[in-house]
PDB file of N, CA and C in Angstrom:
ATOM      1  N   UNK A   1     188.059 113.870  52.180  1.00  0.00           N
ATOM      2  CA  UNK A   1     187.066 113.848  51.132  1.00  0.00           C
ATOM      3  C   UNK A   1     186.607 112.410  50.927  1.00  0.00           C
ATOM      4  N   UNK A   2     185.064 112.165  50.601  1.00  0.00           N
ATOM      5  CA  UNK A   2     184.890 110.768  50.709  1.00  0.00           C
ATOM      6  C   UNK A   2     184.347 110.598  49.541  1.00  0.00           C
ATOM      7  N   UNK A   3     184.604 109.470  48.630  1.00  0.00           N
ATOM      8  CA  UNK A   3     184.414 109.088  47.091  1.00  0.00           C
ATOM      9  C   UNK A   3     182.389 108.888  47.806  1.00  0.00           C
ATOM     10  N   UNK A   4     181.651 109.777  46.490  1.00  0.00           N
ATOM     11  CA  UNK A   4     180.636 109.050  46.139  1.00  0.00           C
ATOM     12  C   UNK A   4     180.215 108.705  44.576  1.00  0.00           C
ATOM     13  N   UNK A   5     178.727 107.971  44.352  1.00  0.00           N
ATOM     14  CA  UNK A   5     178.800 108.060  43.291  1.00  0.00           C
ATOM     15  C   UNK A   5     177.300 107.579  43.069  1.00  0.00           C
ATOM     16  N   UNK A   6     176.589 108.724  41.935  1.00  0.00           N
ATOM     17  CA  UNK A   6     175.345 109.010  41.965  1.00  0.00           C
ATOM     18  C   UNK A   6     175.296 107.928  40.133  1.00  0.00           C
ATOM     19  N   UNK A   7     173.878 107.016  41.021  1.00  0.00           N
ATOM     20  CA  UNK A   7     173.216 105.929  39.958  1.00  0.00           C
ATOM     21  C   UNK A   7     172.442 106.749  38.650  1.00  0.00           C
ATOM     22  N   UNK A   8     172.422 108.102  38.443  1.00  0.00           N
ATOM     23  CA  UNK A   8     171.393 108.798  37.350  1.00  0.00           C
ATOM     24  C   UNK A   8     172.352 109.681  36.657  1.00  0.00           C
ATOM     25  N   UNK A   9     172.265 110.257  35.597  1.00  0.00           N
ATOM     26  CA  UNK A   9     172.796 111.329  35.062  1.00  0.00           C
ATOM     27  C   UNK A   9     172.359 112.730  35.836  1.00  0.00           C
ATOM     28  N   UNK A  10     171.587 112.734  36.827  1.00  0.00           N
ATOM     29  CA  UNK A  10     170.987 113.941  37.213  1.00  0.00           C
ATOM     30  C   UNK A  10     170.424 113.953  38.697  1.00  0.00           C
ATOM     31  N   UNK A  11     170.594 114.606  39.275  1.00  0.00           N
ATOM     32  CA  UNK A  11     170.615 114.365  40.856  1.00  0.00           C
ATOM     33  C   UNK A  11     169.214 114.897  40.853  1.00  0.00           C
ATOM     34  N   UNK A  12     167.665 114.049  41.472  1.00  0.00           N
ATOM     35  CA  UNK A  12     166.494 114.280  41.156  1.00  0.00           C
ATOM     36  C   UNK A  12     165.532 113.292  42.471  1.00  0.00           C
ATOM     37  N   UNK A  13     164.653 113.398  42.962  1.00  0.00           N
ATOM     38  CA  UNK A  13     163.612 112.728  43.787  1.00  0.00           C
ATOM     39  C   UNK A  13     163.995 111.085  43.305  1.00  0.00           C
ATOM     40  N   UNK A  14     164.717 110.430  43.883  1.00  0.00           N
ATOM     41  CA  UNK A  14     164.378 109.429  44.066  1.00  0.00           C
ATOM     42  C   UNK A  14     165.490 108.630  42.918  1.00  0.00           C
ATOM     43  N   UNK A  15     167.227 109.555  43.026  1.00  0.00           N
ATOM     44  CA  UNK A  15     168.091 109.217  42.504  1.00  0.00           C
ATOM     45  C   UNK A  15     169.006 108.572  43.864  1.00  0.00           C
ATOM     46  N   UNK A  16     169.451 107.414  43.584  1.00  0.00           N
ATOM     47  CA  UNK A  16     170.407 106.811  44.657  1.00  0.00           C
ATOM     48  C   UNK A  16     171.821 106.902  44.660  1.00  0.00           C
ATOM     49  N   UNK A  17     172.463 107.447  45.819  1.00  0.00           N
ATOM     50  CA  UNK A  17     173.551 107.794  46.011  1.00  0.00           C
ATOM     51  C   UNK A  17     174.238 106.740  47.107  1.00  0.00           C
ATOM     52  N   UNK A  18     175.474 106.039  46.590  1.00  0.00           N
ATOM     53  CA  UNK A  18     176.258 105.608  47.438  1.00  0.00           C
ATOM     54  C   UNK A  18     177.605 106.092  47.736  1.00  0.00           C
ATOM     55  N   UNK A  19     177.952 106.226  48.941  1.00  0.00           N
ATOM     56  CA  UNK A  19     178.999 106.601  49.717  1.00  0.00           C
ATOM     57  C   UNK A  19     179.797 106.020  50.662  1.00  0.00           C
ATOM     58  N   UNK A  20     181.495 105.798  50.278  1.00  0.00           N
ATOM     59  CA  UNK A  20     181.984 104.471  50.271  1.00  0.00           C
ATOM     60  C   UNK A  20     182.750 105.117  51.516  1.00  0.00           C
ATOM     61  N   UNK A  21     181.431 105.124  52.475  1.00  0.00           N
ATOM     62  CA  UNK A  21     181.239 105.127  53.716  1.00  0.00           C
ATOM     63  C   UNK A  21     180.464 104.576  54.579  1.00  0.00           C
ATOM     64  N   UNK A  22     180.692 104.340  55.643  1.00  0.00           N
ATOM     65  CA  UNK A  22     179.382 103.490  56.784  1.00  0.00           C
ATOM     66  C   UNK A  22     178.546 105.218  57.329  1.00  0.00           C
ATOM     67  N   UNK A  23     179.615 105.852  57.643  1.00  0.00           N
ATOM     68  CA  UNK A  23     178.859 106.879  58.489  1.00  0.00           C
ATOM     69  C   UNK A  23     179.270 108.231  57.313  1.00  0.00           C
ATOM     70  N   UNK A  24     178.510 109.368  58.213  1.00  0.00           N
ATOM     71  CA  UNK A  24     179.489 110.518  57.186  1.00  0.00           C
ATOM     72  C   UNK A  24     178.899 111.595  58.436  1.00  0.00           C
ATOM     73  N   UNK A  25     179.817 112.801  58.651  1.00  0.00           N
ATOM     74  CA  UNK A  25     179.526 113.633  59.398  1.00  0.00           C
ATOM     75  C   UNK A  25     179.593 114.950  58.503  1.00  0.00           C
ATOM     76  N   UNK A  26     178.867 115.623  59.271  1.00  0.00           N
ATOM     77  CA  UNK A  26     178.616 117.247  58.778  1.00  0.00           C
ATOM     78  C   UNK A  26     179.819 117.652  58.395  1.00  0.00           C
ATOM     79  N   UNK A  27     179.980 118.708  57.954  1.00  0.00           N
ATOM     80  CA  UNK A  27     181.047 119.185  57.080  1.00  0.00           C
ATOM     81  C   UNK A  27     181.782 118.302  56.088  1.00  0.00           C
ATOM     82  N   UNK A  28     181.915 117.319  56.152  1.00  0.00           N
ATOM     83  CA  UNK A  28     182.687 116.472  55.136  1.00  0.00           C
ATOM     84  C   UNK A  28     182.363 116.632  53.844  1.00  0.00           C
ATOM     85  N   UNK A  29     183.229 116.753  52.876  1.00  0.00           N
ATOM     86  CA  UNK A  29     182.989 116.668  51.348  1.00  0.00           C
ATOM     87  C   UNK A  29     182.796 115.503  50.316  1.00  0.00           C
ATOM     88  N   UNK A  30     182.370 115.415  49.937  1.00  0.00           N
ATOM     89  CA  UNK A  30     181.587 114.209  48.734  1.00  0.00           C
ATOM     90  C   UNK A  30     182.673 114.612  47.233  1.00  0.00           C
ATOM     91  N   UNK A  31     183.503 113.962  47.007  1.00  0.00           N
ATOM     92  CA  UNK A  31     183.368 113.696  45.540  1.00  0.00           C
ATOM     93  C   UNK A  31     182.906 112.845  44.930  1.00  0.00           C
ATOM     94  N   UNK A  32     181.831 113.597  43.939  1.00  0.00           N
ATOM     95  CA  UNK A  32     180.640 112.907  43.520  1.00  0.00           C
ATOM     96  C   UNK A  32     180.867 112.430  42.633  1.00  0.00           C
ATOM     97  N   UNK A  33     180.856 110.978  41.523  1.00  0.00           N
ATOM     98  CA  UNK A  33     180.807 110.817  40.486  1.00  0.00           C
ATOM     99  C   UNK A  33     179.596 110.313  39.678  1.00  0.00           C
ATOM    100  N   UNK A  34     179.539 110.750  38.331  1.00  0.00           N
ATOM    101  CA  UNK A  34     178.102 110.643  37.811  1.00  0.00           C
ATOM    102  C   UNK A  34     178.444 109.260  36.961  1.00  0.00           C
ATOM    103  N   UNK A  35     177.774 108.198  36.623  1.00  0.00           N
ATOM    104  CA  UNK A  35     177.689 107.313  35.823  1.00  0.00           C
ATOM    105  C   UNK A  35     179.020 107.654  34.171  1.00  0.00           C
ATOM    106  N   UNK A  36     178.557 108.751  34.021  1.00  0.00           N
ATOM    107  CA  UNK A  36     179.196 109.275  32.429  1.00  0.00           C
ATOM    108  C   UNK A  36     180.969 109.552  33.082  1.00  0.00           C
ATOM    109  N   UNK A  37     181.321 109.565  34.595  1.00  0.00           N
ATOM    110  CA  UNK A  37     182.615 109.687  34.748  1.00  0.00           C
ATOM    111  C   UNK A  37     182.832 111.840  35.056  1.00  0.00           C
ATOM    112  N   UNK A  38     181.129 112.264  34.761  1.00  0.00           N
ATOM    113  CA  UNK A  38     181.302 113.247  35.475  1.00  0.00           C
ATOM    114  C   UNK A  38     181.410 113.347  36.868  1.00  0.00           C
ATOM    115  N   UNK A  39     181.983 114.532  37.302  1.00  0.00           N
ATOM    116  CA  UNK A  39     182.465 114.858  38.695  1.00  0.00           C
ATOM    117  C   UNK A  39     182.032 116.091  39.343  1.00  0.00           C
ATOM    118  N   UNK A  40     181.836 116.510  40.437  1.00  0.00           N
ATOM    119  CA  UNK A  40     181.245 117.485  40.836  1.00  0.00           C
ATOM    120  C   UNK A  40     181.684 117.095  42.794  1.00  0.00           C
ATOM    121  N   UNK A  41     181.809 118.262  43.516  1.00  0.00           N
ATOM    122  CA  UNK A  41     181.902 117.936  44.636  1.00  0.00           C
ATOM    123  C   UNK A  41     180.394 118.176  45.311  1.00  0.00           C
ATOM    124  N   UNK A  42     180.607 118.189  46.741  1.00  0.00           N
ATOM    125  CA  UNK A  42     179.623 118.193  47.339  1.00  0.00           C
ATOM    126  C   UNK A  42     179.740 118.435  49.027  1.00  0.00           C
ATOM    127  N   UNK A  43     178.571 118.725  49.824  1.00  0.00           N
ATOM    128  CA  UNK A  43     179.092 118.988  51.166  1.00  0.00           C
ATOM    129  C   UNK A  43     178.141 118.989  52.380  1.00  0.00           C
ATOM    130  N   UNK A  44     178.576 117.703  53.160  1.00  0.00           N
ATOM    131  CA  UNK A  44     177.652 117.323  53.871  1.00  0.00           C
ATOM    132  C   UNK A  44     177.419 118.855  54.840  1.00  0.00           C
ATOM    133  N   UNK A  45     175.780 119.298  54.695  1.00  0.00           N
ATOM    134  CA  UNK A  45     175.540 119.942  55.949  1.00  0.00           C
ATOM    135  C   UNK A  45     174.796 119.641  56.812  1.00  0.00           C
ATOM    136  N   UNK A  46     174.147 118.654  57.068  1.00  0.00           N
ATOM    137  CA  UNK A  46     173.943 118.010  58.397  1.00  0.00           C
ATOM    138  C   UNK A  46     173.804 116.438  58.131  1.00  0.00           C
ATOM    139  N   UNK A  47     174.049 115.685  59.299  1.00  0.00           N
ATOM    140  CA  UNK A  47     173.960 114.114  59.169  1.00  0.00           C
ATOM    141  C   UNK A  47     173.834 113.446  60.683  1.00  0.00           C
ATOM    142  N   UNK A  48     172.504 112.302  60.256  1.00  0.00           N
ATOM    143  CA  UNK A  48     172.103 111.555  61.528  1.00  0.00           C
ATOM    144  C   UNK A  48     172.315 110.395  60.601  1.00  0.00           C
ATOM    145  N   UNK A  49     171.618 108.895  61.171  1.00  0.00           N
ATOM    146  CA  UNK A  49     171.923 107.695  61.016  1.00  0.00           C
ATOM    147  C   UNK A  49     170.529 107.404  59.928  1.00  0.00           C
ATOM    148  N   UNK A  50     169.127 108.783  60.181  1.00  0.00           N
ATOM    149  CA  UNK A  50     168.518 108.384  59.208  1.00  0.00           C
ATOM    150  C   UNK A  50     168.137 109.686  58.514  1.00  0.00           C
ATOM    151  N   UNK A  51     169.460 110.326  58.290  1.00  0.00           N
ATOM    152  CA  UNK A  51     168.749 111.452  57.304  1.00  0.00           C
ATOM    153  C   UNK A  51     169.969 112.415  57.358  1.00  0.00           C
ATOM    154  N   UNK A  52     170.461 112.672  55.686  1.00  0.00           N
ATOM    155  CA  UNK A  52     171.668 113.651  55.297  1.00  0.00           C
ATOM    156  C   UNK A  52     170.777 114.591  54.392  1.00  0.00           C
ATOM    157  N   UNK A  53     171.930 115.813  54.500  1.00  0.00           N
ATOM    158  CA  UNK A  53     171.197 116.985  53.923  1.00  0.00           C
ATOM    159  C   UNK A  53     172.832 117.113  53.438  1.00  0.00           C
ATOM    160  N   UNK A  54     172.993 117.442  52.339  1.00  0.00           N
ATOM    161  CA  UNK A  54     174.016 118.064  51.169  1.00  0.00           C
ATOM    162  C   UNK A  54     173.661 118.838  50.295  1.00  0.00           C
ATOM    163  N   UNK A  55     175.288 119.624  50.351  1.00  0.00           N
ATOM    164  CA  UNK A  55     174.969 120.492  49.119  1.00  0.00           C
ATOM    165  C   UNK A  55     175.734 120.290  47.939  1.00  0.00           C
ATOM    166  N   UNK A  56     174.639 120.134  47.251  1.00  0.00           N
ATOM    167  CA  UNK A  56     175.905 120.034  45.705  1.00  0.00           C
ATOM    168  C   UNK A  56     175.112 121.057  44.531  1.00  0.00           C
ATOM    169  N   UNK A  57     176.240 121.747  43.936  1.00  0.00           N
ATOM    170  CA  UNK A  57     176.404 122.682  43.009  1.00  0.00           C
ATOM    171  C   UNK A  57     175.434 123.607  43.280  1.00  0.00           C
ATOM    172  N   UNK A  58     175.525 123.713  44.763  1.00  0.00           N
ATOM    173  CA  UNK A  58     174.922 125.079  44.947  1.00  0.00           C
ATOM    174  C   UNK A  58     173.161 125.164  45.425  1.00  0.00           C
ATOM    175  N   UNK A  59     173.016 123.375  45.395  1.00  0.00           N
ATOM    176  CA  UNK A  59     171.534 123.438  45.683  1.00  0.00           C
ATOM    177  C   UNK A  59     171.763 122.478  47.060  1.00  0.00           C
ATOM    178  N   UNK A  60     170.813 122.163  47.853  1.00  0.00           N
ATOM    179  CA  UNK A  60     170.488 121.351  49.159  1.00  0.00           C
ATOM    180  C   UNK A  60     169.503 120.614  48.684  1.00  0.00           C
ATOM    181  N   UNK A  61     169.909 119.431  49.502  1.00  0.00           N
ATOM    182  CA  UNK A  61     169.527 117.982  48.823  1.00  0.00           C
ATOM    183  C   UNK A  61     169.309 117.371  50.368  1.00  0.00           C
ATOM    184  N   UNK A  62     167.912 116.606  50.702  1.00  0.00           N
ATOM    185  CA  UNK A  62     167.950 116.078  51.798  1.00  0.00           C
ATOM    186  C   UNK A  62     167.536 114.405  51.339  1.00  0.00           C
ATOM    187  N   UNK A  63     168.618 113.460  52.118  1.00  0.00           N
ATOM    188  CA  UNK A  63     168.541 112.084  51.217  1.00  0.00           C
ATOM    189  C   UNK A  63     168.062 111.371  52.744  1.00  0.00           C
ATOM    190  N   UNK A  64     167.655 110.447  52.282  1.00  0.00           N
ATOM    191  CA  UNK A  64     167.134 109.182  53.193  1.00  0.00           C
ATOM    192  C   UNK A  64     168.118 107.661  52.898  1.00  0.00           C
ATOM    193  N   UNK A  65     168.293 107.296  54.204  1.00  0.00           N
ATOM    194  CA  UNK A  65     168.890 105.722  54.051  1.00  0.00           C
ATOM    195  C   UNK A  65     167.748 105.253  52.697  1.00  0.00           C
ATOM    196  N   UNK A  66     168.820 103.758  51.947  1.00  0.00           N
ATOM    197  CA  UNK A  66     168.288 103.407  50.801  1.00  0.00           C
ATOM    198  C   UNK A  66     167.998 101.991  51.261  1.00  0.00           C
ATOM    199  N   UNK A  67     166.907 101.337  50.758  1.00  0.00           N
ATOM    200  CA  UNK A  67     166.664  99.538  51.156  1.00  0.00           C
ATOM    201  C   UNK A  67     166.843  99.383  50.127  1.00  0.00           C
ATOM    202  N   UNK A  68     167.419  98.174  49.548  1.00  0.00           N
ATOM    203  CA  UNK A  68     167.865  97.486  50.056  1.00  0.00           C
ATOM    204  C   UNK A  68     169.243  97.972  49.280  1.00  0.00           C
ATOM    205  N   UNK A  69     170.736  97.858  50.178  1.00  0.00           N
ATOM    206  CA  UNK A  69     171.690  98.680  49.967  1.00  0.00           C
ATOM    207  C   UNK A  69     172.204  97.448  49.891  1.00  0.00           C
ATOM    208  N   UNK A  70     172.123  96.664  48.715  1.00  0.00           N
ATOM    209  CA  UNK A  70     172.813  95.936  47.754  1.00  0.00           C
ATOM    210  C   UNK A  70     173.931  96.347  46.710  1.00  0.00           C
ATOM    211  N   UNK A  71     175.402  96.408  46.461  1.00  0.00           N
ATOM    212  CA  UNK A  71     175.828  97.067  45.379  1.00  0.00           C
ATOM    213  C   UNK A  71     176.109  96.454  44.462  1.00  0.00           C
ATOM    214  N   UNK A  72     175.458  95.494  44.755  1.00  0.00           N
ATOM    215  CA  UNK A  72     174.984  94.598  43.380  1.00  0.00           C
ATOM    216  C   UNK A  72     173.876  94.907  42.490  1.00  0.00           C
ATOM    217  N   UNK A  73     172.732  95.486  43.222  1.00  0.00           N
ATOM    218  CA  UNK A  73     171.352  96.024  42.571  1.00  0.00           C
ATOM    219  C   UNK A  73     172.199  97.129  41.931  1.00  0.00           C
ATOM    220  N   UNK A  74     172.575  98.063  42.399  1.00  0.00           N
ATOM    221  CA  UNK A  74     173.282  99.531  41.470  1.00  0.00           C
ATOM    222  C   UNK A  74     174.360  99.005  41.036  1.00  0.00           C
ATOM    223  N   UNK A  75     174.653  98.265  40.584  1.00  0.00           N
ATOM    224  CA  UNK A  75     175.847  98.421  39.767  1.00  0.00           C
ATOM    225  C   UNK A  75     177.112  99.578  40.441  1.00  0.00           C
ATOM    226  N   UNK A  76     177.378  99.333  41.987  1.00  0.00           N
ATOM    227  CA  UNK A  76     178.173 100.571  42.564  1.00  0.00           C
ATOM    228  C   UNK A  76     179.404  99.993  42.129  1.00  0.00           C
ATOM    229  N   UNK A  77     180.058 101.521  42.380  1.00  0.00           N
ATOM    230  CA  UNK A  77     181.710 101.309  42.344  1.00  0.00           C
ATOM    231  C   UNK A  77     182.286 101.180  43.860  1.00  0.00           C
ATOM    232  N   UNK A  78     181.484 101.524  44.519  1.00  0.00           N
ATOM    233  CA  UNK A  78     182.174 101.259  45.944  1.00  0.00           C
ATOM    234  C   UNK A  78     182.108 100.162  46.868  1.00  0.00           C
ATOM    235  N   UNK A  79     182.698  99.663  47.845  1.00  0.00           N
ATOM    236  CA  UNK A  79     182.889  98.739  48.326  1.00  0.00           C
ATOM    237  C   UNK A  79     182.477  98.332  49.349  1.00  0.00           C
ATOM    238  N   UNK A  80     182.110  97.180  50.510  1.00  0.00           N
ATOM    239  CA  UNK A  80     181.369  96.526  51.474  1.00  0.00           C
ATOM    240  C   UNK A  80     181.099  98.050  52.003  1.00  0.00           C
ATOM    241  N   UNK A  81     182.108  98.972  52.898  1.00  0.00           N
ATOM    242  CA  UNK A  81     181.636  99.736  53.737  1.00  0.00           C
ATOM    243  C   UNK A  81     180.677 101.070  53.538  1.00  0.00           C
ATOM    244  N   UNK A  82     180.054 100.700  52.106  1.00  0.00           N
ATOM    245  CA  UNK A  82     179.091 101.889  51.470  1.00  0.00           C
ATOM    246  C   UNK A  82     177.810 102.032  52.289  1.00  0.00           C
ATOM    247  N   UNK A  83     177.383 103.706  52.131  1.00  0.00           N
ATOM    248  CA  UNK A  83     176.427 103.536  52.422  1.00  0.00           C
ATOM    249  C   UNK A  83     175.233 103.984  51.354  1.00  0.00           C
ATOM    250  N   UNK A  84     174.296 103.716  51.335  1.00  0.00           N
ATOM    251  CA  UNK A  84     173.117 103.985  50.278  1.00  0.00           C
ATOM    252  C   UNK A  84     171.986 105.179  50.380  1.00  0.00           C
ATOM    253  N   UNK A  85     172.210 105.949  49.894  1.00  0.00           N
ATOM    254  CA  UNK A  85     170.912 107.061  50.498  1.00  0.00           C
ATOM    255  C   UNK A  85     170.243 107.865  48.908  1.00  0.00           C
ATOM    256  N   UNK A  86     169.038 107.248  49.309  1.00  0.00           N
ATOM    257  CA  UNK A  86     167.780 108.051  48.393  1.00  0.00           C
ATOM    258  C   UNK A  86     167.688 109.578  48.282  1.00  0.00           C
ATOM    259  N   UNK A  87     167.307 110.506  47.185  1.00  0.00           N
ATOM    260  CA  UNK A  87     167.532 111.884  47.594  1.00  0.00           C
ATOM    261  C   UNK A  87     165.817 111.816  47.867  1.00  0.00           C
ATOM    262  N   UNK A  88     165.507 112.123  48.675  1.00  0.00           N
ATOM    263  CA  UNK A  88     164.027 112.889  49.017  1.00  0.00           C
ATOM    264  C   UNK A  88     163.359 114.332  48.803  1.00  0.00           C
ATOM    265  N   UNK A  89     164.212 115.397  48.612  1.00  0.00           N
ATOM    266  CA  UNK A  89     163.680 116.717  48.085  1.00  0.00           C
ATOM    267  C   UNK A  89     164.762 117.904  47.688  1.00  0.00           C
ATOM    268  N   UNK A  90     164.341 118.473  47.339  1.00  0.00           N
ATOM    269  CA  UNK A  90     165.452 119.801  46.928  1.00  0.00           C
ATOM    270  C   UNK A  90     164.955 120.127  48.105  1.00  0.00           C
ATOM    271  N   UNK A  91     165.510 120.919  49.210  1.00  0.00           N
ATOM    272  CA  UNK A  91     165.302 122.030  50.083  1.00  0.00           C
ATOM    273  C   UNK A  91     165.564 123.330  49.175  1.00  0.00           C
TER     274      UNK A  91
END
């Protein structure tokens, strides 16, 4: 299971998600944390180098690499080997 942790109260077009990962492969699970210390899992169903598709709470979420993946700009909890990805649409 790989720690993430979403910058919004609400997972929405153009909410940023980091994952205190470099890579992430299909099937793998996300525990997600929300700013407020909420939690929710999640589950990668497909992944390339520029484009993840997850599911969390039952909906599909397709995210895009994030510029500039500073975790200094977000205020992240995770560490050098994060990675940053934009959500781009509900599927």
């Amino acid at each position: 299971m790989l720690s993430a942790y979403i910058n919004e109260k609400d997972i929405r077009t153009g909410t940023v998600i980091s994952v205190a990962a470099k890579s992430v492969a299909p099937g793998e699970t996300l525990a997600l944390e929300y700013p407020n210390k909420g939690r929710v899992s999640g589950k990668v169903i497909s992944a390339s180098h520029n484009e993840l598709e997850v599911e969390i709470n039952s909906e599909a979420w397709r995210l895009r690499p994030h510029a500039p993946s500073d975790s200094t700009i977000h205020n992240d909890l995770s560490d050098k080997e994060a990675s940053f990805w934009t959500v781009q649409a509900k599927l």
